[in-house]
N, C-alpha and C. Protein backbone atom coordinates (compact mmCIF):
# COMPACT_ATOMS: atom_id res chain seq x y z
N UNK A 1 147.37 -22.94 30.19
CA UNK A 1 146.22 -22.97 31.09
C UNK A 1 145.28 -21.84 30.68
N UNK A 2 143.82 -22.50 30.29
CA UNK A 2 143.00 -21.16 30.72
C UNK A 2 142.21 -21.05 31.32
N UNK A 3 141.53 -19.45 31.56
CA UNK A 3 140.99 -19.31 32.74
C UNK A 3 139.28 -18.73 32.21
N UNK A 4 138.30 -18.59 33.29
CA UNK A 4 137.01 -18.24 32.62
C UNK A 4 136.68 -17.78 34.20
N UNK A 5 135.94 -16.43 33.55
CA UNK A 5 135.48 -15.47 35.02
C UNK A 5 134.05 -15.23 34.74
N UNK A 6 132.87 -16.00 35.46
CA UNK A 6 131.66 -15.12 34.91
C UNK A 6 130.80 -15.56 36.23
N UNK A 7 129.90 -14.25 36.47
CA UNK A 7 129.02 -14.17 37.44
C UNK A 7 127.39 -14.15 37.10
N UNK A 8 126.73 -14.32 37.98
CA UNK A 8 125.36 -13.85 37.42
C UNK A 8 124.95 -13.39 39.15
N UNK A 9 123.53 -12.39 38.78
CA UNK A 9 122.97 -11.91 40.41
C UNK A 9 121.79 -12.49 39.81
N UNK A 10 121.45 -13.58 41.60
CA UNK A 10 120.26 -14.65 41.76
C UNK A 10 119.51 -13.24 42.36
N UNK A 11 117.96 -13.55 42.71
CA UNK A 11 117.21 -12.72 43.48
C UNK A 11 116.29 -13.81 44.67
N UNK A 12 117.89 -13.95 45.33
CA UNK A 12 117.56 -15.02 46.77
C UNK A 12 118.60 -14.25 47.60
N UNK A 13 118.78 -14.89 48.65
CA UNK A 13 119.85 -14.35 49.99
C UNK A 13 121.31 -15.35 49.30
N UNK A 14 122.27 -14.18 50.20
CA UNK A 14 123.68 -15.49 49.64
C UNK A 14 123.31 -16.39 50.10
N UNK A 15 122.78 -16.82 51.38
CA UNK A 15 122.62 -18.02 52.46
C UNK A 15 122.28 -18.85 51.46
N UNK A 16 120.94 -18.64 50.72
CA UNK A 16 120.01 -19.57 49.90
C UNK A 16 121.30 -19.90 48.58
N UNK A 17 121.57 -18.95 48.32
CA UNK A 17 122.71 -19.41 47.18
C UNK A 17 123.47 -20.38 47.01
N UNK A 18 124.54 -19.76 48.39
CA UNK A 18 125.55 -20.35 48.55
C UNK A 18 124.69 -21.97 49.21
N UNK A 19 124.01 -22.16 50.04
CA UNK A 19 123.38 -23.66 50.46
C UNK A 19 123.06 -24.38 49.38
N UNK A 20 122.14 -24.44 48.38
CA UNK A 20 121.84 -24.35 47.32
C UNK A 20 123.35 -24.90 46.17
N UNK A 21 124.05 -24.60 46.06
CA UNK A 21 125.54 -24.68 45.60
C UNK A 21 126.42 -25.83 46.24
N UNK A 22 126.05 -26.00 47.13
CA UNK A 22 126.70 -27.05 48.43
C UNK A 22 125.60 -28.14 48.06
N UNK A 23 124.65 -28.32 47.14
CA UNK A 23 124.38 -29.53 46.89
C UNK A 23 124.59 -30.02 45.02
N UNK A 24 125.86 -30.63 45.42
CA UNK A 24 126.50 -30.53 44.33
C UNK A 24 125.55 -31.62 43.17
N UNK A 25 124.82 -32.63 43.61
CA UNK A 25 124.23 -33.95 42.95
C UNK A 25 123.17 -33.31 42.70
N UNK A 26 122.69 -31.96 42.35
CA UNK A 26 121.59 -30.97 42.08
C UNK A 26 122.34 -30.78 40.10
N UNK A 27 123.63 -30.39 40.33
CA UNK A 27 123.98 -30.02 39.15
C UNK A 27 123.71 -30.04 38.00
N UNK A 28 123.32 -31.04 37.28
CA UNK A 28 123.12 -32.20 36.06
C UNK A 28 121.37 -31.15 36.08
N UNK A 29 121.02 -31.21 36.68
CA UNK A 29 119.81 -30.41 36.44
C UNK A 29 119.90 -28.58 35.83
N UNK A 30 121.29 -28.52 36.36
CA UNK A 30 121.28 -26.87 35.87
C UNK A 30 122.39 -26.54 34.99
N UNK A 31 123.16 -27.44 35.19
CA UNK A 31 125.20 -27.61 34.23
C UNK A 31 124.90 -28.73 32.76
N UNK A 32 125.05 -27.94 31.54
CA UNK A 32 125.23 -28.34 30.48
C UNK A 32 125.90 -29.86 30.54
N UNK A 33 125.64 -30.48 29.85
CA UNK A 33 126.55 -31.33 30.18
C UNK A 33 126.98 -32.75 31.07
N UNK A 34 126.49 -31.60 32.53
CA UNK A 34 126.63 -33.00 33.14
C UNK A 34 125.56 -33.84 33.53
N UNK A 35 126.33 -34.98 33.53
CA UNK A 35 125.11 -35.98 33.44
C UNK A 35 124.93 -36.29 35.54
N UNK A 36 126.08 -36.81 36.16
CA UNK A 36 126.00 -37.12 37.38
C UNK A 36 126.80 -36.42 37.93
N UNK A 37 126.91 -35.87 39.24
CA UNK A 37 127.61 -35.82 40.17
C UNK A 37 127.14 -36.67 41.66
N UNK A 38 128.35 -37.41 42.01
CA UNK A 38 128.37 -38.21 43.36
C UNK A 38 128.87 -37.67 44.58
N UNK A 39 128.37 -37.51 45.56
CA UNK A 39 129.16 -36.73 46.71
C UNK A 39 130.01 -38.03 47.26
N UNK A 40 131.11 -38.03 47.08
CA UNK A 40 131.67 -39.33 48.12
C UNK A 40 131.98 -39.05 49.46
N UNK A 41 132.39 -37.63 49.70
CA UNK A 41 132.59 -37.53 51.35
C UNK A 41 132.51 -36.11 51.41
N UNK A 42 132.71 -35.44 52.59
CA UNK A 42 132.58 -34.17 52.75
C UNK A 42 133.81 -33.15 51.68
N UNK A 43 134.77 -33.79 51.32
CA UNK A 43 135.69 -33.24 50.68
C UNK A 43 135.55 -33.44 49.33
N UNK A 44 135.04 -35.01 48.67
CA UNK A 44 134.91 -35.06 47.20
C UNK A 44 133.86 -35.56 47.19
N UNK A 45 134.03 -35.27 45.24
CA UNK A 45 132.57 -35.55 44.53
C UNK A 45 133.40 -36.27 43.18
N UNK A 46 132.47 -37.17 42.88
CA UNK A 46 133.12 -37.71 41.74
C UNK A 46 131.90 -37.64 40.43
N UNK A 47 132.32 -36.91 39.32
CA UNK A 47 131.54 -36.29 38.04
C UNK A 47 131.62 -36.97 36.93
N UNK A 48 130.69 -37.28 36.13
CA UNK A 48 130.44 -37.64 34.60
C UNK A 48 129.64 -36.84 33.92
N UNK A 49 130.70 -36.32 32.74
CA UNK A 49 129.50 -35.23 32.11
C UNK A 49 130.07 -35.73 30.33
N UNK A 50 129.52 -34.77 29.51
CA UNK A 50 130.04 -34.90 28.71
C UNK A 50 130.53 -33.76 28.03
N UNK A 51 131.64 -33.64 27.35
CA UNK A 51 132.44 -32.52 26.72
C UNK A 51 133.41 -32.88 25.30
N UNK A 52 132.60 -31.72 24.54
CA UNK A 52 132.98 -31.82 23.53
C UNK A 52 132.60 -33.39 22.41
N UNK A 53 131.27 -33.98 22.85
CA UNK A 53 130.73 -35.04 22.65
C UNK A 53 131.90 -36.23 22.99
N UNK A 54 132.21 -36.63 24.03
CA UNK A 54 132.99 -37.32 24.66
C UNK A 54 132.78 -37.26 26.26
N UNK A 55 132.04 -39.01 26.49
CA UNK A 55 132.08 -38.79 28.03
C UNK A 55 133.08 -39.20 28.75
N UNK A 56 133.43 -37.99 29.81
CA UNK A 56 134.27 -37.87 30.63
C UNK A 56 134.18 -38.27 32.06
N UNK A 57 134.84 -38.65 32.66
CA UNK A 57 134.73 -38.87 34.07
C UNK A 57 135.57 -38.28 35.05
N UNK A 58 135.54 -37.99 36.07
CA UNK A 58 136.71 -37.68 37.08
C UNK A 58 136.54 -36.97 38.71
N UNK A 59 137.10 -37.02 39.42
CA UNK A 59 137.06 -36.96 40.95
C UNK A 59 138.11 -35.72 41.59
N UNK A 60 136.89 -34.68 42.03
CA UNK A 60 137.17 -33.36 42.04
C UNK A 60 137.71 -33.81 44.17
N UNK A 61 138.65 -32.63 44.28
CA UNK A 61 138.65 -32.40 45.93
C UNK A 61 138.18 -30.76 46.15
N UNK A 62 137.69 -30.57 47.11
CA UNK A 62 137.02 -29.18 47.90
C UNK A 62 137.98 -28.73 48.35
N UNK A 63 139.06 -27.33 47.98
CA UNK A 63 140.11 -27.45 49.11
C UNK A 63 139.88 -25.90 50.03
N UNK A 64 138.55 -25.73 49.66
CA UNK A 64 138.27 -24.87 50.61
C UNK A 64 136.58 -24.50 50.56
N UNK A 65 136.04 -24.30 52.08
CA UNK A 65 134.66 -23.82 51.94
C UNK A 65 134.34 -23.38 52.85
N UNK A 66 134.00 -21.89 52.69
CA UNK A 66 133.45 -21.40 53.44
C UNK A 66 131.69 -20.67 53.58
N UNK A 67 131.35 -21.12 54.53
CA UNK A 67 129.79 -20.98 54.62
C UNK A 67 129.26 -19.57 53.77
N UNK A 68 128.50 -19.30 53.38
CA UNK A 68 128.27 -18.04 52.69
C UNK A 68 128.99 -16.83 51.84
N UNK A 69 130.62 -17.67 51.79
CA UNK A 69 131.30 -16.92 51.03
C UNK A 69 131.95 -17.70 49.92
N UNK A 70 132.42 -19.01 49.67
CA UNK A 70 133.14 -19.29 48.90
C UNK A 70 133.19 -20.95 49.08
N UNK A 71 133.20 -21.36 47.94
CA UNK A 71 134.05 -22.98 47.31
C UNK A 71 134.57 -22.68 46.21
N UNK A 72 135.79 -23.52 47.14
CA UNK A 72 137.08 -24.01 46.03
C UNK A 72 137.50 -24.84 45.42
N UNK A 73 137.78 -25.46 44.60
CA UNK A 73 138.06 -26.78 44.43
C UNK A 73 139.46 -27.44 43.48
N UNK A 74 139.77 -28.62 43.01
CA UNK A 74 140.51 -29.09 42.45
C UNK A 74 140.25 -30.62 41.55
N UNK A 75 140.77 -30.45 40.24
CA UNK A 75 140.64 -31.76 40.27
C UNK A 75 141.67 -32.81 40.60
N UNK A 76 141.48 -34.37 40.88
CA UNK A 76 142.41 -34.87 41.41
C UNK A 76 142.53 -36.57 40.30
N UNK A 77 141.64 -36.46 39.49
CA UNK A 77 141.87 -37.04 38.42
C UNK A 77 141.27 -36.74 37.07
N UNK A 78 141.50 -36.96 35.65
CA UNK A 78 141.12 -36.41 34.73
C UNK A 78 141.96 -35.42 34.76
N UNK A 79 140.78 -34.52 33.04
CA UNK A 79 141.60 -33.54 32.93
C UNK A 79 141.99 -32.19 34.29
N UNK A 80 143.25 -31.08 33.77
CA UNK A 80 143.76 -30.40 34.61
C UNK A 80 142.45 -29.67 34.67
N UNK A 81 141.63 -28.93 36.03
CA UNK A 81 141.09 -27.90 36.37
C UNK A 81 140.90 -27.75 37.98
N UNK A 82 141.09 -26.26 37.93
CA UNK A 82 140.44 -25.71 39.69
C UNK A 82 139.59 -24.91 39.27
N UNK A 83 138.99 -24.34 40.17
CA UNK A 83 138.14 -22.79 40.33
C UNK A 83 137.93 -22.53 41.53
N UNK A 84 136.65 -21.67 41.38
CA UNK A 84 136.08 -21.20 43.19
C UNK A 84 135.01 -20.62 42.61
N UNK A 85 134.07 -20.38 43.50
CA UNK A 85 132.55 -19.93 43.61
C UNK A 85 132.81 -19.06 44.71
N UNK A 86 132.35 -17.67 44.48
CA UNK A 86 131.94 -16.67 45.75
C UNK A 86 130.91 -15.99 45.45
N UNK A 87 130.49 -15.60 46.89
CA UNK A 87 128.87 -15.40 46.72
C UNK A 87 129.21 -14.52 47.57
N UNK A 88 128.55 -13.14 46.76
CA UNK A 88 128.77 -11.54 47.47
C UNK A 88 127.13 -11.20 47.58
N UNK A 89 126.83 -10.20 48.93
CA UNK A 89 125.58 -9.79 49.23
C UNK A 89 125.53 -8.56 48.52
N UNK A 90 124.52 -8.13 47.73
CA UNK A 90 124.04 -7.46 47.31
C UNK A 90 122.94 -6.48 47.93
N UNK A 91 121.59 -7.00 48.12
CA UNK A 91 120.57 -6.75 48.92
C UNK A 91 120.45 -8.17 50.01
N UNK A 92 118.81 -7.75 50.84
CA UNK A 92 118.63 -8.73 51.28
C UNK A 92 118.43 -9.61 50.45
N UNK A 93 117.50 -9.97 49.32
CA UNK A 93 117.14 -10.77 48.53
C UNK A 93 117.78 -10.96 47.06
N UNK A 94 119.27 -10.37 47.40
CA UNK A 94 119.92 -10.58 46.04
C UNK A 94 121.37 -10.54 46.28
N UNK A 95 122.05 -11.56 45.04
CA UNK A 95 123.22 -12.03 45.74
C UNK A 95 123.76 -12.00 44.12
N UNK A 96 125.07 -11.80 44.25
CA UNK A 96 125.80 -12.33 43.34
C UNK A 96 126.87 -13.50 43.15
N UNK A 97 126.81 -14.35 42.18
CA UNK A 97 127.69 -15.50 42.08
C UNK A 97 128.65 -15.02 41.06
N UNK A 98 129.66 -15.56 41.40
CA UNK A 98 131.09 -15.87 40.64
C UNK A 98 131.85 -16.99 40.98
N UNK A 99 131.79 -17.15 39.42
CA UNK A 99 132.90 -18.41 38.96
C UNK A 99 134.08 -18.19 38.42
N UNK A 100 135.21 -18.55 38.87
CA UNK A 100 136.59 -18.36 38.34
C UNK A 100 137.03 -20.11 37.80
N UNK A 101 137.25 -20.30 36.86
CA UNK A 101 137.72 -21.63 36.52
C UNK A 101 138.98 -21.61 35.53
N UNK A 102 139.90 -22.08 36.38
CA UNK A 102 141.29 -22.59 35.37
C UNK A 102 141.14 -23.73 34.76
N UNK A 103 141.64 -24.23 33.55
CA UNK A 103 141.27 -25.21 33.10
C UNK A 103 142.75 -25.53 31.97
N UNK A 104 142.68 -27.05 31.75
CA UNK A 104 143.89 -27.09 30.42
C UNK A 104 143.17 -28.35 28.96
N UNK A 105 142.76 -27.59 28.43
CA UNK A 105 142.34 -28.20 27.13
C UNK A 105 142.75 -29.57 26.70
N UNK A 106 142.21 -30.05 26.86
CA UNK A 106 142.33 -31.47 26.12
C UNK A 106 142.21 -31.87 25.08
N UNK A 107 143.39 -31.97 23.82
CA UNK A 107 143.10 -32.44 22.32
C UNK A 107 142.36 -31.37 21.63
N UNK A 108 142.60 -31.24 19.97
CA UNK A 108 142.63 -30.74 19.52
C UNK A 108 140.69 -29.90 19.52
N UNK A 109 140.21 -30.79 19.97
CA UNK A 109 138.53 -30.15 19.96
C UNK A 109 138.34 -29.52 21.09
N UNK A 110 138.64 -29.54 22.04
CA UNK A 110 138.94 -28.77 23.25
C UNK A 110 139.44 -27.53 22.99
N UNK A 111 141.04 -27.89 22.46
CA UNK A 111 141.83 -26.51 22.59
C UNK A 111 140.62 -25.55 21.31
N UNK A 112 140.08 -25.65 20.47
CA UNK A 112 139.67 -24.76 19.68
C UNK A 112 138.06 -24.64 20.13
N UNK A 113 137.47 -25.39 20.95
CA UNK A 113 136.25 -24.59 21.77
C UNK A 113 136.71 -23.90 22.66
N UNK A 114 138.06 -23.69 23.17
CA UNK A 114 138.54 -22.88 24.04
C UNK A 114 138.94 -21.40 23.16
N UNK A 115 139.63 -21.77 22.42
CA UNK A 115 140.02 -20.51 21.24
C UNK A 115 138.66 -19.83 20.90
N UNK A 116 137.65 -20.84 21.01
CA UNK A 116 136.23 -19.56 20.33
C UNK A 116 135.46 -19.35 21.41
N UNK A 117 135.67 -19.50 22.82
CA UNK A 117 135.39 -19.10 23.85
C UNK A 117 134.18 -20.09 24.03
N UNK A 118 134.02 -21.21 24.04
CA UNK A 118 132.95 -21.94 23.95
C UNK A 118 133.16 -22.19 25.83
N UNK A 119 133.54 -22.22 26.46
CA UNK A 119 133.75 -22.28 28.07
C UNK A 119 132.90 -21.21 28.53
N UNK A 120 133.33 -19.71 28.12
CA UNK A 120 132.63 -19.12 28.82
C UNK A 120 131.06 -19.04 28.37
N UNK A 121 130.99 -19.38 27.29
CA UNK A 121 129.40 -19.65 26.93
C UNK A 121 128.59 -20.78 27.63
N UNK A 122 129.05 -21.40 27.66
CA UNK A 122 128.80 -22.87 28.44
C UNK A 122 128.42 -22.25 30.28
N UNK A 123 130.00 -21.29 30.45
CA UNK A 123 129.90 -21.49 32.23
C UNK A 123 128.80 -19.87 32.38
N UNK A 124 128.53 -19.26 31.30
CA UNK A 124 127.70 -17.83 31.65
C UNK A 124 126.11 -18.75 31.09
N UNK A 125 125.98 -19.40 30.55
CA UNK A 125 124.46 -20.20 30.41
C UNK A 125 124.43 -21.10 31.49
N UNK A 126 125.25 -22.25 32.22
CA UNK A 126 125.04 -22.69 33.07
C UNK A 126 124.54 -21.38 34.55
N UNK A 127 125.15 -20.32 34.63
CA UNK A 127 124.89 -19.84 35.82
C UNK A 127 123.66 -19.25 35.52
N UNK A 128 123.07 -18.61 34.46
CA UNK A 128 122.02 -18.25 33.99
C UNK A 128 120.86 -19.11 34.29
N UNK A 129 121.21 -20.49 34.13
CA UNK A 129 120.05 -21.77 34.75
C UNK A 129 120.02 -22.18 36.18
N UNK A 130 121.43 -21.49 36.54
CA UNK A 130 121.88 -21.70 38.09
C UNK A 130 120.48 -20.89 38.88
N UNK A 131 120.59 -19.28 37.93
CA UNK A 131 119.95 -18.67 39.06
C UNK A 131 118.16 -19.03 38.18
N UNK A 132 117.94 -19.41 37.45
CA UNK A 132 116.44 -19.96 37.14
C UNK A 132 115.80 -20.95 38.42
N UNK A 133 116.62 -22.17 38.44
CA UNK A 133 116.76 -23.21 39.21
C UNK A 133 116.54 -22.35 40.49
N UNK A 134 116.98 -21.58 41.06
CA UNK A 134 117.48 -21.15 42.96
C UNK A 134 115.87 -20.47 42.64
N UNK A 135 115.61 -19.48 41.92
CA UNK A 135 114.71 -18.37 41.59
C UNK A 135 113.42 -19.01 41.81
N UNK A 136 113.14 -19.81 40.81
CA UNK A 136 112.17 -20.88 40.84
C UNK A 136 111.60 -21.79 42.17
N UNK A 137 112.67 -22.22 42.54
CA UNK A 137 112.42 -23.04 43.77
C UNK A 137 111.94 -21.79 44.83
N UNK A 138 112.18 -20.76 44.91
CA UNK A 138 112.41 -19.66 46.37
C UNK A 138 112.89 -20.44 47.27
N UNK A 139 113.68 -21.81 47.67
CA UNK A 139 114.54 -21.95 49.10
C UNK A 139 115.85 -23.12 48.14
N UNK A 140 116.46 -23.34 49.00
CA UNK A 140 117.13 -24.50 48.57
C UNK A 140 117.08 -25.74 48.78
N UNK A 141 117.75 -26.89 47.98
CA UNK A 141 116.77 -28.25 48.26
C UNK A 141 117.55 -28.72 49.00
N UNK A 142 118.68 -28.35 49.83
CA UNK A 142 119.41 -28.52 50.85
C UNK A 142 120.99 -27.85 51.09
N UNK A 143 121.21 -28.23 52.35
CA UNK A 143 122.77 -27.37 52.97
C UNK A 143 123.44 -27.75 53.23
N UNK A 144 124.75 -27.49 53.20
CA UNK A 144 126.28 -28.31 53.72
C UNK A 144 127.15 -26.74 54.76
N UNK A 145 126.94 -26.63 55.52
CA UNK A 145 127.30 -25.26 56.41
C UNK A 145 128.47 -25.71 56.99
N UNK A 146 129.37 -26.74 56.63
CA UNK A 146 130.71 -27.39 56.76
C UNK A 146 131.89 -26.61 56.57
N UNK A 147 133.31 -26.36 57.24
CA UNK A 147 134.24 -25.40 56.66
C UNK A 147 135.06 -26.13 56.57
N UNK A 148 135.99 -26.14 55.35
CA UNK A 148 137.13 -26.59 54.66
C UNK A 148 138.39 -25.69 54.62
N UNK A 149 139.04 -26.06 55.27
CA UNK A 149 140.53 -25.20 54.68
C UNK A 149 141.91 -26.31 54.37
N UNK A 150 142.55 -25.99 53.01
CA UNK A 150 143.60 -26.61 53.38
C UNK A 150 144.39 -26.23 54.41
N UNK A 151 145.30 -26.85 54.61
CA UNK A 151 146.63 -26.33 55.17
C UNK A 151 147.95 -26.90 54.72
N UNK A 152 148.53 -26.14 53.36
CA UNK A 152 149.76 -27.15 52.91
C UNK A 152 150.71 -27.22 53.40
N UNK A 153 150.81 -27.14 54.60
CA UNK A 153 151.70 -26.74 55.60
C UNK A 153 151.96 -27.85 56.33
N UNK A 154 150.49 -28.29 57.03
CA UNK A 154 150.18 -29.62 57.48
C UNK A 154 149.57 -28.74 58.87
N UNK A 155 149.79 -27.83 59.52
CA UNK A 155 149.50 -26.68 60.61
C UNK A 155 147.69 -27.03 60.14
N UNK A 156 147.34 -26.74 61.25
CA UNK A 156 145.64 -26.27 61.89
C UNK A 156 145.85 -25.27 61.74
């Protein structure tokens, strides 16, 4: 399994960030790659992008979200990956994002864009357009202020 840690600081509020982030069918406009994301319900989204010149498909779950601090997620088909997004206050008008993403390489062109770090180039230029995109606009083009928690327990 590997993993990729990279942040960038937007010069918006977390609020605007993190809202902004919660509209996931925005993506394809700022993420290398992808071509669609579908929201199917408050919990999933189902993605087509392409990687490693090969299009991919697959249907992520949310297994956690919290309003102005954090999404989590999983995938639940395709290849293996999770991560999370947290969004720390800085100033009033400046926020920082972080991405943590586990991931497991797929085939031999995968595992060696992973070996030359081609992920974190990919996920530190995507957030780089992340915060162009938020910067540009000054608000967000919409909000999901919804909270997610698992519970693998099955407990509330």
């Amino acid at each position: 399994m590997a993993n990729v840690t990279e942040f960038v600081e937007v010069d918006v509020p977390v609020r605007t960030a993190y809202n902004q982030w919660t509209q996931f069918e925005t993506f394809p406009q700022f993420m290398d790659g992808v071509e669609q994301v579908t929201q199917l319900d408050d919990k999933r989204t189902h993605w087509r992008a392409t990687i490693a010149g090969k299009t991919q498909e697959w249907d992520a779950e949310i297994t956690e979200q919290i309003p102005d601090e954090r999404v989590a997620w999983k995938n639940i088909t395709g290849a293996t990956n999770a991560g999370v997004v947290t969004f720390h206050y800085l100033a009033e008008n400046k926020s920082r994002v972080t991405l943590q993403l586990d991931y497991e390489p797929e085939g031999l062109i995968q595992s060696i864009g992973s070996a030359l770090n081609v992920p974190e180039h990919r996920i530190k230029a995507d957030l780089k357009r992340f915060k162009e995109f938020i910067e540009s606009r000054g608000s967000e083009s919409g909000e999901w202020r919804g909270t997610i928690q698992d519970h693998p327990s099955g407990g509330q």
